[in-house]
N, C-alpha and C. Protein backbone atom coordinates (compact mmCIF):
# COMPACT_ATOMS: atom_id res chain seq x y z
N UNK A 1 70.83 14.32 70.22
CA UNK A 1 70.51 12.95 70.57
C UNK A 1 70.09 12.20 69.31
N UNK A 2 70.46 10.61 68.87
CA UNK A 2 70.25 10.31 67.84
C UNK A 2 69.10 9.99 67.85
N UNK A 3 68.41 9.57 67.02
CA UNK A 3 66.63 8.81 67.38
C UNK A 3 67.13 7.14 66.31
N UNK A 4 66.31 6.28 67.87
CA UNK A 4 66.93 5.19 67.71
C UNK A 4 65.51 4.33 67.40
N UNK A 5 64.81 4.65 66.40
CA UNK A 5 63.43 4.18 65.84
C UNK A 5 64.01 3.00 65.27
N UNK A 6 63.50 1.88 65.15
CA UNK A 6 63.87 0.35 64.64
C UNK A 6 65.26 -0.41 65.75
N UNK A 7 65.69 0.52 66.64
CA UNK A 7 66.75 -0.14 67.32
C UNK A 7 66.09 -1.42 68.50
N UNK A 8 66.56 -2.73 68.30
CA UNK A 8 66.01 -3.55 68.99
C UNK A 8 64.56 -4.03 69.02
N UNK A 9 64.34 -3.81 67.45
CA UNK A 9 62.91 -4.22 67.10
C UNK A 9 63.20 -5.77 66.21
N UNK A 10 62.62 -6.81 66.49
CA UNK A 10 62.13 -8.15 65.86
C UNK A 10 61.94 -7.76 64.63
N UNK A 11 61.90 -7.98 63.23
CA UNK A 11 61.38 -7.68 62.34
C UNK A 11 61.91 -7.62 61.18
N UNK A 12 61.43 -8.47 59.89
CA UNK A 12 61.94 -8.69 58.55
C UNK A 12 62.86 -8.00 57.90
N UNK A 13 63.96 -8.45 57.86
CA UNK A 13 64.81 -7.53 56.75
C UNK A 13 65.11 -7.97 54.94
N UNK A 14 64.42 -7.67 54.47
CA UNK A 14 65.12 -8.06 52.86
C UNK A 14 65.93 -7.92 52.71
N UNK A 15 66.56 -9.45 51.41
CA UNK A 15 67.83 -9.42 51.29
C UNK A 15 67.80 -8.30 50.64
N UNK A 16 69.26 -7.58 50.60
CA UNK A 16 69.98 -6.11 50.22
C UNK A 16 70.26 -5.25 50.61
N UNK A 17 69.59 -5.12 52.55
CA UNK A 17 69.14 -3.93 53.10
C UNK A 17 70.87 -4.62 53.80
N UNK A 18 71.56 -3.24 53.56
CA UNK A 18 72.93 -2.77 54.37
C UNK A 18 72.33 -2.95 55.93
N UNK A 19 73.28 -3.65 56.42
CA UNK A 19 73.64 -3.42 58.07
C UNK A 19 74.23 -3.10 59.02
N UNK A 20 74.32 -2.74 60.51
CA UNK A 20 75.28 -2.83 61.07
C UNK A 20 75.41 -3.07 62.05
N UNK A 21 75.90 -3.75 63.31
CA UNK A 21 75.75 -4.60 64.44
C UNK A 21 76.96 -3.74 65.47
N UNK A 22 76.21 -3.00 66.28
CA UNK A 22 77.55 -2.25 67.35
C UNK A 22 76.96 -2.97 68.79
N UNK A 23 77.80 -3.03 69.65
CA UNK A 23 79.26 -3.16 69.90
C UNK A 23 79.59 -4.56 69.59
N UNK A 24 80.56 -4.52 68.43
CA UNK A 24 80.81 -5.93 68.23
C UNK A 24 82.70 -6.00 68.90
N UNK A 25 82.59 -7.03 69.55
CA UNK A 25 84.03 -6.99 70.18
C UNK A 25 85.29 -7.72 68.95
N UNK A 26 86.17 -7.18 69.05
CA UNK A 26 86.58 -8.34 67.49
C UNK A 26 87.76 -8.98 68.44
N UNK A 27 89.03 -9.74 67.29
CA UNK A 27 89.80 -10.65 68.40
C UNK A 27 90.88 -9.66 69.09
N UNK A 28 90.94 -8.52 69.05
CA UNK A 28 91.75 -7.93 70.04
C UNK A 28 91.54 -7.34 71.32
N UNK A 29 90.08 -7.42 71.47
CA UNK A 29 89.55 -7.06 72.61
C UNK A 29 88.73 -5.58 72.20
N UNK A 30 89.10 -5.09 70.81
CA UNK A 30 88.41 -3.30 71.18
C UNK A 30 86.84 -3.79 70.31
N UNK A 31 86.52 -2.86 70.77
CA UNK A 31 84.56 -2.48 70.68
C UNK A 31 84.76 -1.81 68.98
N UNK A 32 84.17 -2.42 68.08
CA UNK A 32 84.41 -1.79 66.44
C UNK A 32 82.39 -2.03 66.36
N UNK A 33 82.43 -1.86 64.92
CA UNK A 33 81.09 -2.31 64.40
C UNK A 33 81.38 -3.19 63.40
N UNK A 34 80.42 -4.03 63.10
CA UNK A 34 80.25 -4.87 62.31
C UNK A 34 79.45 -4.12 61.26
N UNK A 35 79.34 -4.28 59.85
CA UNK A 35 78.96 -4.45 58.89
C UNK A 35 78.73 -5.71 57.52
N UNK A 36 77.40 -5.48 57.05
CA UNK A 36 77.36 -6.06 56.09
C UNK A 36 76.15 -5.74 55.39
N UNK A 37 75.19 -6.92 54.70
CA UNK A 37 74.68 -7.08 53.65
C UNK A 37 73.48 -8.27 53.70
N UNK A 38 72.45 -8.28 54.03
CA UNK A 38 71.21 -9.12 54.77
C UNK A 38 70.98 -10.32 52.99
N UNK A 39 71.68 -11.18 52.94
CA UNK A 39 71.35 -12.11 52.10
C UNK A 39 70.02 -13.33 52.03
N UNK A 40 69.83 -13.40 53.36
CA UNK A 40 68.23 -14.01 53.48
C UNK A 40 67.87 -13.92 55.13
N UNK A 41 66.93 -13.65 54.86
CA UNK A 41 66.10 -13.59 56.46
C UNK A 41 64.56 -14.93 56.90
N UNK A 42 64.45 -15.07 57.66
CA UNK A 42 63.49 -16.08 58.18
C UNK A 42 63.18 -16.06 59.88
N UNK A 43 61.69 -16.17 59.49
CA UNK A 43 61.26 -16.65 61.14
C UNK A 43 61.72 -18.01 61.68
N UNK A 44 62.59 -17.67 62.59
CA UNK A 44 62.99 -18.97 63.54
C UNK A 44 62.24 -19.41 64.96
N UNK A 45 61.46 -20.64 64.37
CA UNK A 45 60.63 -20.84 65.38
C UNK A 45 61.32 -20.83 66.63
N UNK A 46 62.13 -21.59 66.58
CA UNK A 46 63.33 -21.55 67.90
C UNK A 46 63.69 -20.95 68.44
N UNK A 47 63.95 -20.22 67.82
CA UNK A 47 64.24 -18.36 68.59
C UNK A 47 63.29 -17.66 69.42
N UNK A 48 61.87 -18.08 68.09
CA UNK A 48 60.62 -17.08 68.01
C UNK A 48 61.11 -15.88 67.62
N UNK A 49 62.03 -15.49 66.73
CA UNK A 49 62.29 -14.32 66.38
C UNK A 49 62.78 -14.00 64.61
N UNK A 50 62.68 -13.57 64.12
CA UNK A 50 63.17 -13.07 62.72
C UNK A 50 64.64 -13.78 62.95
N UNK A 51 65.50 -14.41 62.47
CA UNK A 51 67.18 -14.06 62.03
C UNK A 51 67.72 -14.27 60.63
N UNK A 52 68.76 -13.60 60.48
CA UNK A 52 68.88 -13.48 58.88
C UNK A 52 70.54 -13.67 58.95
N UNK A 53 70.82 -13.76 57.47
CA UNK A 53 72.18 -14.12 56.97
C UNK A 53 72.91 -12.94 56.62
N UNK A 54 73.82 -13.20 57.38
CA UNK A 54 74.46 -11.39 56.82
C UNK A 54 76.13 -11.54 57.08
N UNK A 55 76.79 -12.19 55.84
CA UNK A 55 78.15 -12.33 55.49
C UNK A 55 78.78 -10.73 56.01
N UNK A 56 80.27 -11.25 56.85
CA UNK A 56 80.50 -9.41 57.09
C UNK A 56 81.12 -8.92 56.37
N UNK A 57 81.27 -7.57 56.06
CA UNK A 57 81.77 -6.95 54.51
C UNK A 57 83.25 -6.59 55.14
């Protein structure tokens, strides 16, 4: 079983820290992952939550 410690936690990422976003659906319909690269992060009052910039690789 994997251990899914930080999965679905709110919370700061510095820019540099590698990412990856599953299940991302892409335009053909199949389930892939997303990847990338956290270029800036910020509290969004709007949200009320952390979101950050992350160009996909």
């Amino acid at each position: 079983m994997a251990h899914d410690e930080g999965v679905g936690e709110d919370r700061y990422l510095a820019p540099g820290n590698r990412v990856r976003r599953d299940p991302f659906v892409n335009d053909d319909d199949h389930t892939t992952s997303e990847f990338g690269v956290v270029v800036h992060c910020w509290l969004d009052n709007e949200i009320g939550m952390f979101d950050c910039y992350t160009p996909s690789a």
